[in-house]
N, C-alpha and C. Protein backbone atom coordinates (compact mmCIF):
# COMPACT_ATOMS: atom_id res chain seq x y z
N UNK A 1 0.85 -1.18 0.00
CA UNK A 1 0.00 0.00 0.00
C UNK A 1 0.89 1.23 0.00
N UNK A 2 0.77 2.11 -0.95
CA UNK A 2 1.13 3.37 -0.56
C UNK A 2 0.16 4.48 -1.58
N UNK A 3 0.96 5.75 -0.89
CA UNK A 3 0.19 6.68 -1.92
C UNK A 3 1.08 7.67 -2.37
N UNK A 4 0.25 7.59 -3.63
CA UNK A 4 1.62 8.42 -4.70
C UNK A 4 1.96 9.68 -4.48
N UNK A 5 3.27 9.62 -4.53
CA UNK A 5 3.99 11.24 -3.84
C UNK A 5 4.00 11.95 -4.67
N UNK A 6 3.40 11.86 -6.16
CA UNK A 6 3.57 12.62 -7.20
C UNK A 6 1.89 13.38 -7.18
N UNK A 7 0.95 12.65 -6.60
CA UNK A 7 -0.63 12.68 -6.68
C UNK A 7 -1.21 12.04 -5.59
N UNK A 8 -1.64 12.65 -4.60
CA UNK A 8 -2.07 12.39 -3.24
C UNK A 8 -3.36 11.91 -3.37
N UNK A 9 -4.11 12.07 -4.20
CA UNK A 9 -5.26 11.35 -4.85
C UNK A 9 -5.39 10.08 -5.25
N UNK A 10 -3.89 9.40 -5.28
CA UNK A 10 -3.59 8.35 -5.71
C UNK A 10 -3.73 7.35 -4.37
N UNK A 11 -4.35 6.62 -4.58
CA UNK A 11 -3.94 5.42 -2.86
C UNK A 11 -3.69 3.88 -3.73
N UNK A 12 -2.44 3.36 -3.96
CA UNK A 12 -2.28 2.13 -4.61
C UNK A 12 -2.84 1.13 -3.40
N UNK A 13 -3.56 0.07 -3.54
CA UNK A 13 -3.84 -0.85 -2.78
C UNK A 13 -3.13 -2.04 -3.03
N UNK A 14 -2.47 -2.46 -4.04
CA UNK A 14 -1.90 -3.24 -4.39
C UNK A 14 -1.40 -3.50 -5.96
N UNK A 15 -0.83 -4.41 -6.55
CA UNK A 15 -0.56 -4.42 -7.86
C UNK A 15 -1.61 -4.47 -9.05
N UNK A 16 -2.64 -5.24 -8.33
CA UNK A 16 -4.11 -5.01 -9.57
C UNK A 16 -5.13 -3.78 -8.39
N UNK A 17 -5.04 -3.01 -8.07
CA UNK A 17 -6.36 -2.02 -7.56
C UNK A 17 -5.88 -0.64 -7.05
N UNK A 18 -6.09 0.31 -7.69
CA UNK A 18 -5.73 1.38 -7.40
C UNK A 18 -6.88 2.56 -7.69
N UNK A 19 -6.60 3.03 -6.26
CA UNK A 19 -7.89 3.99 -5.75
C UNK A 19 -7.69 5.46 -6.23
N UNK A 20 -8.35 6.39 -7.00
CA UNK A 20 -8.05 7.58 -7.49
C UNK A 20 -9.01 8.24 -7.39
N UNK A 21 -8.99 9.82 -7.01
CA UNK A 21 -9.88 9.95 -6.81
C UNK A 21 -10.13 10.77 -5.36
N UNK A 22 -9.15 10.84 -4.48
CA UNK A 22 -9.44 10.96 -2.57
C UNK A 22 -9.03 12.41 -2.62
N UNK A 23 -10.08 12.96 -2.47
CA UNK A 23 -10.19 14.41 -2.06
C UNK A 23 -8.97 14.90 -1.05
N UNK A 24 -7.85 15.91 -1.75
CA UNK A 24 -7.17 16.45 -0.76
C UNK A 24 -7.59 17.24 0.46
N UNK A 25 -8.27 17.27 0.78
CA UNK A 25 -9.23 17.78 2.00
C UNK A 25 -9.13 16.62 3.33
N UNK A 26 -9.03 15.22 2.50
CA UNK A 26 -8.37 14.35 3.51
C UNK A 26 -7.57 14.26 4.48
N UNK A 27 -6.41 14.79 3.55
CA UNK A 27 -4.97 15.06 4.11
C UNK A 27 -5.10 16.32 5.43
N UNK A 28 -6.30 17.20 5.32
CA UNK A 28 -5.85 18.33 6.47
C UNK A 28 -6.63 17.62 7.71
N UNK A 29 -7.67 16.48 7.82
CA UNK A 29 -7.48 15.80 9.21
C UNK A 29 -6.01 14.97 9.45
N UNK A 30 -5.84 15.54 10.54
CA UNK A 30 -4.35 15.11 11.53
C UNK A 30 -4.28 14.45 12.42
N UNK A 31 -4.05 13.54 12.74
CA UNK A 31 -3.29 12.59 13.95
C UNK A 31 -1.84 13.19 14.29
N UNK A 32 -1.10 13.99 14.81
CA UNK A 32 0.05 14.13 15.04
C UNK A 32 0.80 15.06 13.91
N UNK A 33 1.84 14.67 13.11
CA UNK A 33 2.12 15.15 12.42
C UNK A 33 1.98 14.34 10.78
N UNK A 34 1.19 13.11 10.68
CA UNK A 34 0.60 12.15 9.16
C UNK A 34 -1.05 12.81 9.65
N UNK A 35 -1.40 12.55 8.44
CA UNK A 35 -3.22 12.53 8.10
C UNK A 35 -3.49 11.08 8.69
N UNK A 36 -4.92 11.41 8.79
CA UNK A 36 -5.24 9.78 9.13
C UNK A 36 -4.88 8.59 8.09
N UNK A 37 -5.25 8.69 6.68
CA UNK A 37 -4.77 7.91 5.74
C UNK A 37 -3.39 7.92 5.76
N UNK A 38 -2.61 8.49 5.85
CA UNK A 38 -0.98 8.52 6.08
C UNK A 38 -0.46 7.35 6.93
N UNK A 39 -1.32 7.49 7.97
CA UNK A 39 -1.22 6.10 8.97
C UNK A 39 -1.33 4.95 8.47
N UNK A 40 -2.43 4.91 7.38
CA UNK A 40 -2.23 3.42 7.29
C UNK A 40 -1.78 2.95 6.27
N UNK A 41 -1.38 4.38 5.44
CA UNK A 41 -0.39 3.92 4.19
C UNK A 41 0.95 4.18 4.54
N UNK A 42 1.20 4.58 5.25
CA UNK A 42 2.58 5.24 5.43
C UNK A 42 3.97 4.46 4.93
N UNK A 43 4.95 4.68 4.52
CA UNK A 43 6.25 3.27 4.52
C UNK A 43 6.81 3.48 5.65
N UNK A 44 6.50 4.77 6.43
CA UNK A 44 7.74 5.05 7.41
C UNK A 44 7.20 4.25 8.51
N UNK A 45 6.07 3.69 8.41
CA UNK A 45 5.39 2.92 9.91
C UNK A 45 5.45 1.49 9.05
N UNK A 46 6.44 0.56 9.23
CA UNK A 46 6.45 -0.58 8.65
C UNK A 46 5.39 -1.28 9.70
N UNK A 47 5.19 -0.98 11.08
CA UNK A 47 4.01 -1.94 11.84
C UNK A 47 2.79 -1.84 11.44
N UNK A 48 2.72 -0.61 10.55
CA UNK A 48 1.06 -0.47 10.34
C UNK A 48 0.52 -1.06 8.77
N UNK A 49 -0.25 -1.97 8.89
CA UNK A 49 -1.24 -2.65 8.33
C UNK A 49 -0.26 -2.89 6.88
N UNK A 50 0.81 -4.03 7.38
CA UNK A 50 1.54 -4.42 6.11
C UNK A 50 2.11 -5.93 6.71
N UNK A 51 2.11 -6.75 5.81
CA UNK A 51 2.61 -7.98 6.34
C UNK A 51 4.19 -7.79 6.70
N UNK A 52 4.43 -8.88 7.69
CA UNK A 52 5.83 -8.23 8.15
C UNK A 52 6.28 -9.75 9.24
N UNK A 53 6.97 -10.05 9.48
CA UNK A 53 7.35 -11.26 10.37
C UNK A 53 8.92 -10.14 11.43
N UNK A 54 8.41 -10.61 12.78
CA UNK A 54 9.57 -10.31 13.46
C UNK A 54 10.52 -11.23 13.32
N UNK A 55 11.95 -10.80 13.16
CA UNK A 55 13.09 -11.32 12.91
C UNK A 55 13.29 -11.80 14.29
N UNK A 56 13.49 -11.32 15.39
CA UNK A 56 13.85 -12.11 16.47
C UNK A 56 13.11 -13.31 16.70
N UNK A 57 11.35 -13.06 17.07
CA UNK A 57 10.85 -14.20 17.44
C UNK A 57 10.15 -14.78 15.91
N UNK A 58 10.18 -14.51 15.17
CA UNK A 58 9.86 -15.68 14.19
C UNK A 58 8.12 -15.52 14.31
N UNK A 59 7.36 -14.34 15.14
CA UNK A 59 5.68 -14.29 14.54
C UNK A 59 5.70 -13.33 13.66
N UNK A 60 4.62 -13.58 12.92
CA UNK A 60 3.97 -13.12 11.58
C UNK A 60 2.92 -12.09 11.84
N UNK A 61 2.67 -10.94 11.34
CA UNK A 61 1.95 -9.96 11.42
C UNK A 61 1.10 -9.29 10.22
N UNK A 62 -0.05 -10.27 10.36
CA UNK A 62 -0.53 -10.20 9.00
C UNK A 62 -1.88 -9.44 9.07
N UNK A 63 -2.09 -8.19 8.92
CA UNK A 63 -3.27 -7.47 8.93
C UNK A 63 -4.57 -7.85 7.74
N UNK A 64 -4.37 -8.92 7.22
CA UNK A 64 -5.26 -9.42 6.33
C UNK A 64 -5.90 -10.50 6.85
N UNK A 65 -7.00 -10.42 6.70
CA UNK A 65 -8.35 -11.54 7.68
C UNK A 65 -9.20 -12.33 6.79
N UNK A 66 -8.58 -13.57 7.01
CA UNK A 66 -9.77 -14.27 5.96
C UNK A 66 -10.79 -14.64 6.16
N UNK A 67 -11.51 -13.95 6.68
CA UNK A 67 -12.79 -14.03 7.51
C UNK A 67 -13.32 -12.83 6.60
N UNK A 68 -12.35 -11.64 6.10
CA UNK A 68 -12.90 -10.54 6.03
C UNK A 68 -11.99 -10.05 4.82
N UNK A 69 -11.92 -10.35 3.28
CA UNK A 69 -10.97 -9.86 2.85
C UNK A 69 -10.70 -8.59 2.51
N UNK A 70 -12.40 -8.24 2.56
CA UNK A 70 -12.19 -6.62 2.25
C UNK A 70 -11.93 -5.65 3.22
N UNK A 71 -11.26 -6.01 4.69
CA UNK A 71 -11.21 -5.27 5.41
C UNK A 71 -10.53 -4.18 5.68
N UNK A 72 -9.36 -4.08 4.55
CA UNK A 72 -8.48 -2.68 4.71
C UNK A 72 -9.10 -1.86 3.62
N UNK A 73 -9.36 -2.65 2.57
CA UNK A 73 -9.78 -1.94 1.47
C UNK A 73 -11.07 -0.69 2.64
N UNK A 74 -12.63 -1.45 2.98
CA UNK A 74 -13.30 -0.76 3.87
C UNK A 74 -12.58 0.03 4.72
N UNK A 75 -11.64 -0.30 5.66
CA UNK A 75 -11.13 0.32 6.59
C UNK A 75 -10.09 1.88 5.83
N UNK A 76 -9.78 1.42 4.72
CA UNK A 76 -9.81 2.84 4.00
C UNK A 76 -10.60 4.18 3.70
N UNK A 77 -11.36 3.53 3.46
CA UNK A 77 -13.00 3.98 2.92
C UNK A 77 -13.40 4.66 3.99
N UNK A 78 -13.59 4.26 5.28
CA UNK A 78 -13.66 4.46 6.11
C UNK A 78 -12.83 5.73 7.25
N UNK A 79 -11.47 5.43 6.82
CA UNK A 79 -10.32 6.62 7.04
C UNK A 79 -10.67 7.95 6.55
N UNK A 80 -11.59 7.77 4.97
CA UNK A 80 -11.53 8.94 4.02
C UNK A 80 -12.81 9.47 4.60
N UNK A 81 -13.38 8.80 4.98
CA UNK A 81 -15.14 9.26 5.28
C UNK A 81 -15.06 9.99 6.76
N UNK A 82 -14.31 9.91 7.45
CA UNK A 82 -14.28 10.18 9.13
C UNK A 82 -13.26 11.53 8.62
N UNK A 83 -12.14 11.25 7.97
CA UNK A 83 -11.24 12.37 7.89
C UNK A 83 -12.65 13.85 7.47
N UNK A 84 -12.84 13.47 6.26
CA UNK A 84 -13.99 14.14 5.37
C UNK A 84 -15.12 15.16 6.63
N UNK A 85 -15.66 14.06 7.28
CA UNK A 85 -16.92 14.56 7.66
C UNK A 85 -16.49 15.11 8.75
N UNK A 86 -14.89 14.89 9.50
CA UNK A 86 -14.30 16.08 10.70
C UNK A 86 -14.09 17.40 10.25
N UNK A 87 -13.52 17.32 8.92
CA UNK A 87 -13.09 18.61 8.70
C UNK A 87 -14.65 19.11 8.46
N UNK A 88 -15.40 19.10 7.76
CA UNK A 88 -16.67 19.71 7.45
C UNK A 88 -17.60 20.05 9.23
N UNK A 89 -17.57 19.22 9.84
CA UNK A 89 -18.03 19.83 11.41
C UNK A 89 -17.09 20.75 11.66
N UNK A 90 -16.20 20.60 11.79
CA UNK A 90 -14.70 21.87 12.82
C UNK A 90 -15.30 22.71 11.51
N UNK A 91 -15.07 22.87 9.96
CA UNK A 91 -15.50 24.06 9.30
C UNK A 91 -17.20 25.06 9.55
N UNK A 92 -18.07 24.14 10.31
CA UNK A 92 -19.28 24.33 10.62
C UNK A 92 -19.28 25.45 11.86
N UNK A 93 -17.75 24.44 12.84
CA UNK A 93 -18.04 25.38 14.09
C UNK A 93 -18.14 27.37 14.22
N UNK A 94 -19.17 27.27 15.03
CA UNK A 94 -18.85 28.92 15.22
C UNK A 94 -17.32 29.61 16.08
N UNK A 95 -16.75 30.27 15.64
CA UNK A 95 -16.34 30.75 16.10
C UNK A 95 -15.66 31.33 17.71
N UNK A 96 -14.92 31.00 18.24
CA UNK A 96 -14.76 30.96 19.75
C UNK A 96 -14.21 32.24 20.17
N UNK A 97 -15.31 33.25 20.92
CA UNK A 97 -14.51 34.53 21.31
C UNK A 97 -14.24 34.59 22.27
N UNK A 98 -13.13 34.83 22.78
CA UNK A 98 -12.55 34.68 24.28
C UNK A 98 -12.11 36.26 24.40
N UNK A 99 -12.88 37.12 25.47
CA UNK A 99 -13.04 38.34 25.74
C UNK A 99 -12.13 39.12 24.98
């Protein structure tokens, strides 16, 4: 998973599916200093939602559920829709006057 540094609109999901299309408006909800989608595409967070095996102990960390295959794909969808509908409330809020 990543997203293209050339087009932030871009979210590759893998070698056959790629998402185009994600409103930069996304990107200005924040967790810290990444967007929420940043988190779960990120390369710089190899723990987050990418297969991966620890080298010391030998377990496997596989964020894919076969119970559920579409679950990151949704859980994307999902990232974009919560990012989306925060910024549009905080843009709603009135104004805070402090004397």
């Amino acid at each position: 998973m990543r997203l293209n540094p050339k087009d932030r609109s871009e979210f590759r999901y893998n070698d056959f599916l790629t998402l185009r299309g994600i409103p930069l408006a996304v990107f200005d909800y924040r967790l810290g200093n990444r967007s929420a989608l940043e988190w779960v595409a990120t390369q710089e967070a190899p723990d987050q939602y990418r297969v991966s095996t620890d080298a010391r102990s030998g377990i496997r960390n596989d964020p894919n559920r076969e119970d559920a295959p579409q679950y990151i794909l949704r859980l994307i969808g999902q990232v974009i829709t919560v990012s989306l509908e925060t910024q549009r409330i905080i843009a709603a809020l009135p104004s805070l006057n402090l004397g």
